[in-house]
C-alpha atoms as a PDB file:
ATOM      1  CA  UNK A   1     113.265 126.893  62.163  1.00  0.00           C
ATOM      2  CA  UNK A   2     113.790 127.923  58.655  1.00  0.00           C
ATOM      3  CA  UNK A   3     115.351 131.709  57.194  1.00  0.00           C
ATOM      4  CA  UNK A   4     114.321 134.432  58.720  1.00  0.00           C
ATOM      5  CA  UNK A   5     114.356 138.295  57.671  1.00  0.00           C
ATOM      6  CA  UNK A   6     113.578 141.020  60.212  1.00  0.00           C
ATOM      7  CA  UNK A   7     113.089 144.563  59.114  1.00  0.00           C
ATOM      8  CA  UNK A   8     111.326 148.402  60.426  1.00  0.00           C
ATOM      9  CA  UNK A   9     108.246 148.966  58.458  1.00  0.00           C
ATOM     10  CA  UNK A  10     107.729 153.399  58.826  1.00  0.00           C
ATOM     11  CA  UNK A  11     104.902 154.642  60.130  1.00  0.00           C
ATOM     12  CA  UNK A  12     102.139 155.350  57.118  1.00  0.00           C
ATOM     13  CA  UNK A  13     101.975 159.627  56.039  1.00  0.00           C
ATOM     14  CA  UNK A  14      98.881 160.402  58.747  1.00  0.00           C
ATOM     15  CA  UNK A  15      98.805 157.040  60.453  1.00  0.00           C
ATOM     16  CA  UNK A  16      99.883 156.233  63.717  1.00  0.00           C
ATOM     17  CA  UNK A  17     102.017 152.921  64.470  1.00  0.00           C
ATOM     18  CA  UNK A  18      98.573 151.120  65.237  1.00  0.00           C
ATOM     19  CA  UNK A  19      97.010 152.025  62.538  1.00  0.00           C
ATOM     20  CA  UNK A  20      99.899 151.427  60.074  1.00  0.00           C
ATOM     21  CA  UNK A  21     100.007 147.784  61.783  1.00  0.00           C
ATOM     22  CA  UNK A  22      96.252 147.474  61.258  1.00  0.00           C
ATOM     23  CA  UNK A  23      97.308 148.343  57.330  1.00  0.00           C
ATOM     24  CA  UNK A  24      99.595 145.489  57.252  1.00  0.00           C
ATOM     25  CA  UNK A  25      97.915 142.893  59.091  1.00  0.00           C
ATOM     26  CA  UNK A  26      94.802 143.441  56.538  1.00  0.00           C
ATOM     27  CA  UNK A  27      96.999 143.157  53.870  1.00  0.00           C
ATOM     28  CA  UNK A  28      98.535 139.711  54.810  1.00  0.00           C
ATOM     29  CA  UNK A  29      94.603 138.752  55.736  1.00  0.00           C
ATOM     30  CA  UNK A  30      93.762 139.829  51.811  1.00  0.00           C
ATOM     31  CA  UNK A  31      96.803 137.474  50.780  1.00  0.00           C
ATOM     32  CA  UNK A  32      95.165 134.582  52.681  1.00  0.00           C
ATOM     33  CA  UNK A  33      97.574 134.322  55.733  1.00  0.00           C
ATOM     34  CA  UNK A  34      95.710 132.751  58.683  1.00  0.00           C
ATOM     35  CA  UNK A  35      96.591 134.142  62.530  1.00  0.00           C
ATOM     36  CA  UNK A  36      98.738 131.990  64.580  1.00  0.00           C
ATOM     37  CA  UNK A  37      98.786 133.268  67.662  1.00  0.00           C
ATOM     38  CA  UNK A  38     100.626 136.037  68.927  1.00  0.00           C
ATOM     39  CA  UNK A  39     104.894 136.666  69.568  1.00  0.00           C
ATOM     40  CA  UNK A  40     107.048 138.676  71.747  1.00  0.00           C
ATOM     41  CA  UNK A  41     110.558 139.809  71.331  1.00  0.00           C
ATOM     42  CA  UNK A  42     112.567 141.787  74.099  1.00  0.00           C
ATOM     43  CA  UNK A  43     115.580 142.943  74.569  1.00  0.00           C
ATOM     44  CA  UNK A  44     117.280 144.530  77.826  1.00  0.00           C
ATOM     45  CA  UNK A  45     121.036 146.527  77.519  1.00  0.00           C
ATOM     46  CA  UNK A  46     123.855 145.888  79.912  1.00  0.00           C
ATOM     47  CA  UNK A  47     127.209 147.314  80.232  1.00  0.00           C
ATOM     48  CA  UNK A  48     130.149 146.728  82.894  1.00  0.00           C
ATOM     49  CA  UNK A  49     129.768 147.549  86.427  1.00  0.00           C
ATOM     50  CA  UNK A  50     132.459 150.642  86.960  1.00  0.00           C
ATOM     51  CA  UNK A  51     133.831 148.620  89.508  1.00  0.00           C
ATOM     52  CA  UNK A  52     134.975 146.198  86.991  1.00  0.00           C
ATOM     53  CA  UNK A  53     136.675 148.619  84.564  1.00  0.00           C
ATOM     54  CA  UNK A  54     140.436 147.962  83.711  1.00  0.00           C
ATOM     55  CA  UNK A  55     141.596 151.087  83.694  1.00  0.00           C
ATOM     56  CA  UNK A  56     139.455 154.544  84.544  1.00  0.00           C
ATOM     57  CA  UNK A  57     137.864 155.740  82.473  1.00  0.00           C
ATOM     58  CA  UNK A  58     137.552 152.599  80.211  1.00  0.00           C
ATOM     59  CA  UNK A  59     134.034 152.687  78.341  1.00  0.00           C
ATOM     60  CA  UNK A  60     132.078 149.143  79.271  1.00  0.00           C
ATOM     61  CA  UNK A  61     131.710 146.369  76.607  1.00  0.00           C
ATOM     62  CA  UNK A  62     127.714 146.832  76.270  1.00  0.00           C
ATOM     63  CA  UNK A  63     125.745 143.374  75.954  1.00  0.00           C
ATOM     64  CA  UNK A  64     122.472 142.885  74.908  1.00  0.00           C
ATOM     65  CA  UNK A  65     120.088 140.411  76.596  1.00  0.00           C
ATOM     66  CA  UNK A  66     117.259 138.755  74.545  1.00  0.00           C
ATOM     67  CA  UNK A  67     114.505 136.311  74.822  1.00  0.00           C
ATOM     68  CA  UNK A  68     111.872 135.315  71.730  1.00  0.00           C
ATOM     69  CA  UNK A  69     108.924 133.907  72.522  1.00  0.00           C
ATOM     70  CA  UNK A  70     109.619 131.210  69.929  1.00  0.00           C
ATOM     71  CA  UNK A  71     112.129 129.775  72.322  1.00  0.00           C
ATOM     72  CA  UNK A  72     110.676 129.979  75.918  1.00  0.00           C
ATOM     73  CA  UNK A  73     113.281 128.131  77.452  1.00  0.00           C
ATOM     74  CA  UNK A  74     116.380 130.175  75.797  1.00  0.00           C
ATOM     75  CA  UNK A  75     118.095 133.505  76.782  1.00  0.00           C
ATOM     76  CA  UNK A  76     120.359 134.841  73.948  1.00  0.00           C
ATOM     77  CA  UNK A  77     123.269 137.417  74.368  1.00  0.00           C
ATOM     78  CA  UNK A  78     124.176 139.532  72.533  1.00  0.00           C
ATOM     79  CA  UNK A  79     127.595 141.698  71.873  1.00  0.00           C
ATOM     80  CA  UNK A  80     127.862 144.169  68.933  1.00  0.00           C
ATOM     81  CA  UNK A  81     129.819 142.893  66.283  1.00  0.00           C
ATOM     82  CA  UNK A  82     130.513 139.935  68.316  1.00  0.00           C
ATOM     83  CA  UNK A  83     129.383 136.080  69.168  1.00  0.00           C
ATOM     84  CA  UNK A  84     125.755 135.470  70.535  1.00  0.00           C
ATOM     85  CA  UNK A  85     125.481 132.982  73.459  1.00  0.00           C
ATOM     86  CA  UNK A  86     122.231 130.945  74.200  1.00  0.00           C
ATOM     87  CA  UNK A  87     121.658 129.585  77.452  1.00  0.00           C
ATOM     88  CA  UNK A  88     118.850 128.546  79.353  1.00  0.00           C
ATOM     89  CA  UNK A  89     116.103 131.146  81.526  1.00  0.00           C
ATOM     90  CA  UNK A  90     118.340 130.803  83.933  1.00  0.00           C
ATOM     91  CA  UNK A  91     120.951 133.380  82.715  1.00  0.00           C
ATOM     92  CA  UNK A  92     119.287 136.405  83.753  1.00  0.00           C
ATOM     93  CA  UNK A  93     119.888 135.471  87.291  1.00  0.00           C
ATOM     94  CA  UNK A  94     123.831 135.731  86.205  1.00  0.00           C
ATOM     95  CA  UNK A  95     123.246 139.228  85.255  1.00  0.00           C
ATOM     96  CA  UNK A  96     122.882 140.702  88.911  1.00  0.00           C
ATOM     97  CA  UNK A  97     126.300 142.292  88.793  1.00  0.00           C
ATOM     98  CA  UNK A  98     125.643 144.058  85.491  1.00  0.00           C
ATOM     99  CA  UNK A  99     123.977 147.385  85.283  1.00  0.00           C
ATOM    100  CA  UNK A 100     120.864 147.929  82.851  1.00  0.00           C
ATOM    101  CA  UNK A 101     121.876 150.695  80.566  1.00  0.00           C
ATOM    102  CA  UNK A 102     118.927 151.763  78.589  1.00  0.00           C
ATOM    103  CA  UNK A 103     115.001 151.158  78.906  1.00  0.00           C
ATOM    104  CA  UNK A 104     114.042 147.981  77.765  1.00  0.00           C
ATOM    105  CA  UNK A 105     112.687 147.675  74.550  1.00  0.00           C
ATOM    106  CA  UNK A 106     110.342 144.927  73.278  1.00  0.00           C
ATOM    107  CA  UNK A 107     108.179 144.019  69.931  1.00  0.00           C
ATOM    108  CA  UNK A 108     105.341 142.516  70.111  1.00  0.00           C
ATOM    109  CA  UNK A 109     102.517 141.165  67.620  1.00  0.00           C
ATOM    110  CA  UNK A 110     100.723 138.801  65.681  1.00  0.00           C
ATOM    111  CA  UNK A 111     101.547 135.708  63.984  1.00  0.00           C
ATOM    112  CA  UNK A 112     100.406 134.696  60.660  1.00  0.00           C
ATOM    113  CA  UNK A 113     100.724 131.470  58.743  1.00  0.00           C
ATOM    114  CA  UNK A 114     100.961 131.922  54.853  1.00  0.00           C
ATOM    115  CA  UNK A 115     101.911 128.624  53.123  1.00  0.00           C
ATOM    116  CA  UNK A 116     105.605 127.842  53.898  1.00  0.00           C
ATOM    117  CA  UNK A 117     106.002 131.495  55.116  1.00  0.00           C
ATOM    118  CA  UNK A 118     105.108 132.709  58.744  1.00  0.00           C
ATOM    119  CA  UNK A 119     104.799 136.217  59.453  1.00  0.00           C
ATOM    120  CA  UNK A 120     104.630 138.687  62.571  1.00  0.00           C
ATOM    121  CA  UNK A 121     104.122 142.068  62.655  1.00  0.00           C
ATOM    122  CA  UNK A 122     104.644 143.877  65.913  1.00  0.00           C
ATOM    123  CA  UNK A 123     104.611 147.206  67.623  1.00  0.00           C
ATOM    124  CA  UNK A 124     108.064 148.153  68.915  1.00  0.00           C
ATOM    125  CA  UNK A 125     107.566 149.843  72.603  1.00  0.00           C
ATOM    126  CA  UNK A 126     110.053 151.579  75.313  1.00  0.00           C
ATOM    127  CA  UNK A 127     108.119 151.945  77.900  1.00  0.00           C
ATOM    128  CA  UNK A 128     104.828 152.908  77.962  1.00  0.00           C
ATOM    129  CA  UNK A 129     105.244 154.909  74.381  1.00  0.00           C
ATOM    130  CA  UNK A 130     105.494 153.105  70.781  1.00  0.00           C
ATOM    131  CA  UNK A 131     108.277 153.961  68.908  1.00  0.00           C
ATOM    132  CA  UNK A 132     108.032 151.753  65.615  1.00  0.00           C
ATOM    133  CA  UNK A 133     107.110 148.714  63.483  1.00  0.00           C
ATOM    134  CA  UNK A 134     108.916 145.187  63.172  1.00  0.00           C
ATOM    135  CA  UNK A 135     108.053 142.792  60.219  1.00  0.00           C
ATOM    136  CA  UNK A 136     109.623 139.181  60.550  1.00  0.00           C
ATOM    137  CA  UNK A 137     109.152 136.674  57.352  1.00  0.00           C
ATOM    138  CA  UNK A 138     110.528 133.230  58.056  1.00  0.00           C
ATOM    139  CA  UNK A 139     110.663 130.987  55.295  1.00  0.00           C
ATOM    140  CA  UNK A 140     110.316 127.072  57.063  1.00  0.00           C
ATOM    141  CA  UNK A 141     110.985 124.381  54.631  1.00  0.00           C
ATOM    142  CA  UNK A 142     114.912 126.030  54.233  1.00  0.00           C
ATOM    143  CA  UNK A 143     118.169 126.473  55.925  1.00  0.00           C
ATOM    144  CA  UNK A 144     120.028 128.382  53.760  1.00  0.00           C
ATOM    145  CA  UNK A 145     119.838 131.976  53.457  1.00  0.00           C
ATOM    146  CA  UNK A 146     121.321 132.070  50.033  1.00  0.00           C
ATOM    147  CA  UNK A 147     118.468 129.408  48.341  1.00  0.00           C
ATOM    148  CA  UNK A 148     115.458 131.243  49.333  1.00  0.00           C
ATOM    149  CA  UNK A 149     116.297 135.174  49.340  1.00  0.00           C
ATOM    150  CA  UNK A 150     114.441 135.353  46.466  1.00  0.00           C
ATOM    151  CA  UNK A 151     111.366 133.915  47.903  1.00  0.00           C
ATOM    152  CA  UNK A 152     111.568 135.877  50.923  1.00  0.00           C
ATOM    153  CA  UNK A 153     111.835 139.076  48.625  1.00  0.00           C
ATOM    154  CA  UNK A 154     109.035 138.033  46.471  1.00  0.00           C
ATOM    155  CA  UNK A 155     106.398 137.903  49.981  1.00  0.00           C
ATOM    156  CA  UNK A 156     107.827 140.916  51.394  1.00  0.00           C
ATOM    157  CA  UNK A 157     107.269 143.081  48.057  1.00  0.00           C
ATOM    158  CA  UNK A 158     103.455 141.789  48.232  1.00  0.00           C
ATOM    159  CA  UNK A 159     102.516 143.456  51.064  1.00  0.00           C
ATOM    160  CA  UNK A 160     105.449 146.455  52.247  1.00  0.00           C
ATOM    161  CA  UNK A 161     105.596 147.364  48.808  1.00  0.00           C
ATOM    162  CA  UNK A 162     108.341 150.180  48.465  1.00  0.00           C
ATOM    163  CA  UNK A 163     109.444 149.862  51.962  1.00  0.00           C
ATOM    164  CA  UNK A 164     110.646 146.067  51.011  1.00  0.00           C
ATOM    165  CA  UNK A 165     114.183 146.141  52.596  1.00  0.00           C
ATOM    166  CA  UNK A 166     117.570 144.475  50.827  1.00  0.00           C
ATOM    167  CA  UNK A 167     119.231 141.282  52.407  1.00  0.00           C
ATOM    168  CA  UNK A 168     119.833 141.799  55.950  1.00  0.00           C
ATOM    169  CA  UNK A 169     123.652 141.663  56.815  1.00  0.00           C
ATOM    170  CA  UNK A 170     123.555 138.298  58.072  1.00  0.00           C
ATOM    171  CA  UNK A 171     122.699 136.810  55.334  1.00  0.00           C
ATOM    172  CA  UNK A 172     126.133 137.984  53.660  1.00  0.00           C
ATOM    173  CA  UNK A 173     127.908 137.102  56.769  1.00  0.00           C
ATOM    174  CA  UNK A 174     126.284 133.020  56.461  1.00  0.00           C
ATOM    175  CA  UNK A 175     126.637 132.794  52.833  1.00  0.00           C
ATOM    176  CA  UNK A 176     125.664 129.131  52.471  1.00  0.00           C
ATOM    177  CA  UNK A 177     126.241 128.098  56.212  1.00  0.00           C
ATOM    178  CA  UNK A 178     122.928 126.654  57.603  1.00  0.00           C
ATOM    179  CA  UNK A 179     120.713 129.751  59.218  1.00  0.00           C
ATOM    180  CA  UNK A 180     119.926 129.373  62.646  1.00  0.00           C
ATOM    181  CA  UNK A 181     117.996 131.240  65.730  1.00  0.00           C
ATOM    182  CA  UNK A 182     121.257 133.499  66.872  1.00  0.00           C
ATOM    183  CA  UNK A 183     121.243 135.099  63.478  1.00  0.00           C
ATOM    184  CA  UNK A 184     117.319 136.146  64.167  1.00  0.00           C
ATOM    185  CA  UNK A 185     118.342 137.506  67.211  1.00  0.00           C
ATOM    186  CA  UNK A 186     120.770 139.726  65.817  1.00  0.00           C
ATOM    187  CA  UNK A 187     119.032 141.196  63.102  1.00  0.00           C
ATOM    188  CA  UNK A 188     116.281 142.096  66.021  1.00  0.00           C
ATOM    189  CA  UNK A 189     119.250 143.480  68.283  1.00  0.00           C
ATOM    190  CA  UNK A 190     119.732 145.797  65.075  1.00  0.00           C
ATOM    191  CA  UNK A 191     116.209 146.714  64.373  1.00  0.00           C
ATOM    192  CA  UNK A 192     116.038 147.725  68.035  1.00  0.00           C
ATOM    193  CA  UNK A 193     119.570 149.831  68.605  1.00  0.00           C
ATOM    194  CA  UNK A 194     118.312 151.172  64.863  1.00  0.00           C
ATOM    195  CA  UNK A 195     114.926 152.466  66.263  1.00  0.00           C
ATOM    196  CA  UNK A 196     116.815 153.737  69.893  1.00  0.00           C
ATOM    197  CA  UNK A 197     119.067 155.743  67.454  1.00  0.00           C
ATOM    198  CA  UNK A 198     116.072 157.215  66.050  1.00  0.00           C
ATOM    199  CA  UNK A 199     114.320 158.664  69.125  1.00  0.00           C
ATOM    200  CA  UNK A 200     117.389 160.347  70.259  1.00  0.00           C
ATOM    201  CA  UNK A 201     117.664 162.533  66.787  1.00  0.00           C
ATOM    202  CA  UNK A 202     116.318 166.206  67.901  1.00  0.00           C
ATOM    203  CA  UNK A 203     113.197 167.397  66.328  1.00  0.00           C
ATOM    204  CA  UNK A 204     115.025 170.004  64.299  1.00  0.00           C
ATOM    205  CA  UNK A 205     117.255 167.794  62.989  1.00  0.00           C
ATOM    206  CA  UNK A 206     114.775 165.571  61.246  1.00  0.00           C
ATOM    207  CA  UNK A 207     113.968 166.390  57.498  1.00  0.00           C
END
């Protein structure tokens, strides 16, 4: 497990989200990355029963419930602007007296192997429909966001070009603390409340 960087690629002028993925993935192939497989990222929104409230009325702490495929035997949750827990599989079972608040929502994609970098690009879905683009970089042979940014930056500018995004907050928030899989998980839990934000802005109000 090395640094990681998660970011929303937009949807090419005229393309659709498969063919803007096709776009990418043939640019990483032109770099020389080498498929690894494929990945899978979900994510699945709970909030307090009403039963439980305090007081009426109260809104519900919302919690979001996460498994990578890069950890098949963890479950990570997630509150906003709060800790992340990681358990075992088992946790879902806990989660019986919590209500599911939105649709899930899952990436999923391709691995690639480029040197020390390893790279997935996958195709964000609600349901049946997809509703964006995820790009993950992870840079192995590291542990510290703040020593290899600039490498990171350096791949990501080679193949999203002017859609290259800044440091993700987390990196700010570690400074020179060793990275680690929660802090993935969170800039995913972004990406996806980011991209649910966007299919709720009416028609008319997009410019």
């Amino acid at each position: 497990m090395g640094v990681t960087c998660v970011s929303q690629m937009p949807v090419a002028e005229g393309k659709s989200v498969q063919q803007t993925v096709e776009l990418l993935t043939r640019k990483l192939e032109i770099l020389g990355a080498e498929k690894q497989g494929t990945f899978c990222v979900d994510c699945e929104t709970y909030h307090t029963a009403a039963s439980t409230l305090g007081s009426q009325g109260q809104a519900g702490k919302l919690m979001y419930v996460m498994h990578n495929s890069e950890y098949p035997l963890s479950c990570f949750a997630l509150f906003e602007n709060g800790p992340c827990l990681i358990a075992d599989t088992n946790f879902d079972v806990l989660m019986v007296k919590l209500n599911a608040k939105a649709s899930k929502i899952e990436t999923r994609g391709t691995r690639y192997q480029y040197c020390d970098f390893l790279v997935k690009v996958g195709t964000v879905t609600m349901g049946p429909s997809a509703r964006g683009i995820s790009v993950e970089v992870e840079y192995g042979p590291c542990v510290v966001a703040s020593d290899c940014w600039s490498l990171l930056l350096e791949l990501l500018q080679s193949f999203l070009g002017s859609h290259t995004p800044g440091a993700p907050a987390v990196f700010g928030n570690r400074h020179d603390s060793v990275y680690s899989p929660a802090d993935t998980m969170v800039q995913y839990m972004e990406l996806f409340n980011k991209i649910r934000k966007q299919q709720q802005v009416p028609v008319a109000g997009i410019r």
